[in-house]
C-alpha atoms as a PDB file:
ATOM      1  CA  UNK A   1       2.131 -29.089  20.353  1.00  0.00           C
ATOM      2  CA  UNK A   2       3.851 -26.050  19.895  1.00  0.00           C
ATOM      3  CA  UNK A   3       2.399 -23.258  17.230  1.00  0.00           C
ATOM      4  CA  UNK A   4       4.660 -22.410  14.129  1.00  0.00           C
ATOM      5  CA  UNK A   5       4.840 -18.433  14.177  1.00  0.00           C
ATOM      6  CA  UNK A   6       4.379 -17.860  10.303  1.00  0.00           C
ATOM      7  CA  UNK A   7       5.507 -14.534   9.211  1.00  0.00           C
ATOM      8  CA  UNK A   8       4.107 -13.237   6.128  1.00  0.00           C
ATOM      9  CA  UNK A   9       5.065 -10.489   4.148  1.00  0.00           C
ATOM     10  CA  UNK A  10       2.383  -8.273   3.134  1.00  0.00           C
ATOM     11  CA  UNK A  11       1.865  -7.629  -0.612  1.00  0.00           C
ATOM     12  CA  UNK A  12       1.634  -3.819  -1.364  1.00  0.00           C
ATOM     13  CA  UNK A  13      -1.056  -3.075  -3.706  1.00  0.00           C
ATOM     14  CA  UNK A  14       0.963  -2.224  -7.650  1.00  0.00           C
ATOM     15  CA  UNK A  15      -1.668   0.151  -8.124  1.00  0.00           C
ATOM     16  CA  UNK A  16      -1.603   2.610  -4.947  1.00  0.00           C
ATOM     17  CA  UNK A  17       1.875   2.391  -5.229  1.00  0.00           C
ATOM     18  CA  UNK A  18       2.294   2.842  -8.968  1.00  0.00           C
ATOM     19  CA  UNK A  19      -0.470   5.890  -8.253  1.00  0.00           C
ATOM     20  CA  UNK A  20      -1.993   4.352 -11.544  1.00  0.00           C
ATOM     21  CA  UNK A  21      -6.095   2.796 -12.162  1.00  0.00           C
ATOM     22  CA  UNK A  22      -7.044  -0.089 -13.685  1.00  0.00           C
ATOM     23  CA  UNK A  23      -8.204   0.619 -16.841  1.00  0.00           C
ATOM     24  CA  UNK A  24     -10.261  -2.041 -19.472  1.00  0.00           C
ATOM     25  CA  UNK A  25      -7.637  -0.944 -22.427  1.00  0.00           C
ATOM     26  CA  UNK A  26      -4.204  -2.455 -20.606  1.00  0.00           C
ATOM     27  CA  UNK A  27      -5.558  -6.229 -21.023  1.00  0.00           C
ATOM     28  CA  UNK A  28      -1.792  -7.094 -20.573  1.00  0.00           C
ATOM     29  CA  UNK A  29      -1.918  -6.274 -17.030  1.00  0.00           C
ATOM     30  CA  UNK A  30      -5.402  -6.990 -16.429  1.00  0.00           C
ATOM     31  CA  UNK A  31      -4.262 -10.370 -17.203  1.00  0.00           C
ATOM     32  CA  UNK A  32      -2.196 -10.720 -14.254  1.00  0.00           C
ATOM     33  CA  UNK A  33      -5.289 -10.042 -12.212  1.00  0.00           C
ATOM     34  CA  UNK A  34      -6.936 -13.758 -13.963  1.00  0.00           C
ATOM     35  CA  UNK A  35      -6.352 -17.504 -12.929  1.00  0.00           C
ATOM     36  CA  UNK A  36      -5.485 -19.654 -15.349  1.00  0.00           C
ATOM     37  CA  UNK A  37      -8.718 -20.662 -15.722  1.00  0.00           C
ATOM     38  CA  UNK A  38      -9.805 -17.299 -16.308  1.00  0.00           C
ATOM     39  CA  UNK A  39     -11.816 -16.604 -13.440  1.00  0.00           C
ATOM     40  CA  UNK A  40     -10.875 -13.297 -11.589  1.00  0.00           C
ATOM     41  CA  UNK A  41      -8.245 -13.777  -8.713  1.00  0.00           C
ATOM     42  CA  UNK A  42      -9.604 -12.984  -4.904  1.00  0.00           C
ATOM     43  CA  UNK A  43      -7.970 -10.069  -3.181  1.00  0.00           C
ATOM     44  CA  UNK A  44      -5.730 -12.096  -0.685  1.00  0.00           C
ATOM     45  CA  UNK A  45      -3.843 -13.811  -3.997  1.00  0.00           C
ATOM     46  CA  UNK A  46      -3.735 -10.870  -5.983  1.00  0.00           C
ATOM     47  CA  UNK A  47      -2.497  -8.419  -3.257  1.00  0.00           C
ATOM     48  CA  UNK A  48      -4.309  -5.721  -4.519  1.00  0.00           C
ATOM     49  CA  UNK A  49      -6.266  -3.339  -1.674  1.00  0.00           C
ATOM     50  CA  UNK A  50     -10.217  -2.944  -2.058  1.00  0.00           C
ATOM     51  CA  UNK A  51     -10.739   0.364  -3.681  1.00  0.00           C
ATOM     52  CA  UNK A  52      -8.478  -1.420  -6.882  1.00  0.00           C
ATOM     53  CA  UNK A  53      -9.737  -5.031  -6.353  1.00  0.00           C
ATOM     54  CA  UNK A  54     -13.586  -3.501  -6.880  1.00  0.00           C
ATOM     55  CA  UNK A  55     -11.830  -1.635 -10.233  1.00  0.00           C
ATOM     56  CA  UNK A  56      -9.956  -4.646 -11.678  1.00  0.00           C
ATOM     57  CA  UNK A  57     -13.087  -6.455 -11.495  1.00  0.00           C
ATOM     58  CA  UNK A  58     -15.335  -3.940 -13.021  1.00  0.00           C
ATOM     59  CA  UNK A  59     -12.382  -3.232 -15.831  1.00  0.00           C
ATOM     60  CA  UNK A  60     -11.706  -7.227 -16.544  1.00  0.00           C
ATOM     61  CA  UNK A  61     -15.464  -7.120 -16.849  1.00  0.00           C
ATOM     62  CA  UNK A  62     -15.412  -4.633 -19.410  1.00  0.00           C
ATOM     63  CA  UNK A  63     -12.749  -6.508 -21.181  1.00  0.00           C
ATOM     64  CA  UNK A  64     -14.956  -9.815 -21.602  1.00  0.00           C
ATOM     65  CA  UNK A  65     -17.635  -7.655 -23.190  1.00  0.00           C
ATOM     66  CA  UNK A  66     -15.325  -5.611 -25.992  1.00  0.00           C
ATOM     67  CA  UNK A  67     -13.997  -9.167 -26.616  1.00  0.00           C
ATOM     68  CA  UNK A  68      -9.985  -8.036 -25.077  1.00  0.00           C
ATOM     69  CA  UNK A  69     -10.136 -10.718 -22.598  1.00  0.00           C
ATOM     70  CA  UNK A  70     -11.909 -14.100 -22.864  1.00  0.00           C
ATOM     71  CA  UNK A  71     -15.091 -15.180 -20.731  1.00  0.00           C
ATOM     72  CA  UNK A  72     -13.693 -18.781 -20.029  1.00  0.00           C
ATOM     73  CA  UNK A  73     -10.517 -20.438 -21.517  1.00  0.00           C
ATOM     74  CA  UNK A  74     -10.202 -23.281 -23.402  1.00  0.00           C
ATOM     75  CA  UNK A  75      -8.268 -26.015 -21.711  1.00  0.00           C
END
């Protein structure tokens, strides 16, 4: 069997290029950063590098507790 070569495109992280941090107030875009069942999306999915995947976390987390985003959504 012969292997299918599988190019992938790698994402560029919005944040280092945007020269912007994730902050707890933009809930809009922290959204983006949530699955639809509003657990917080791994960095592979998201395409977001490390150092902003450890602050999107710590900011969605933030969120939940002033009540901006939701701890788990109603289905």
């Amino acid at each position: 069997m012969a292997r299918e070569i599988v190019s992938r495109t790698k994402k560029v992280c919005l944040f280092c290029k945007e020269k912007k941090v994730p902050t707890y107030t933009d809930s809009v875009a922290l959204k983006r950063y949530l699955s639809d069942r509003g657990r917080i999306v791994p960095k592979l999915r998201s395409g977001v590098c490390s150092k902003h995947q450890r602050g999107v976390s710590r900011e969605i987390k933030r969120a939940r507790h002033l009540a901006l985003l939701p701890f788990v959504v109603k289905i």
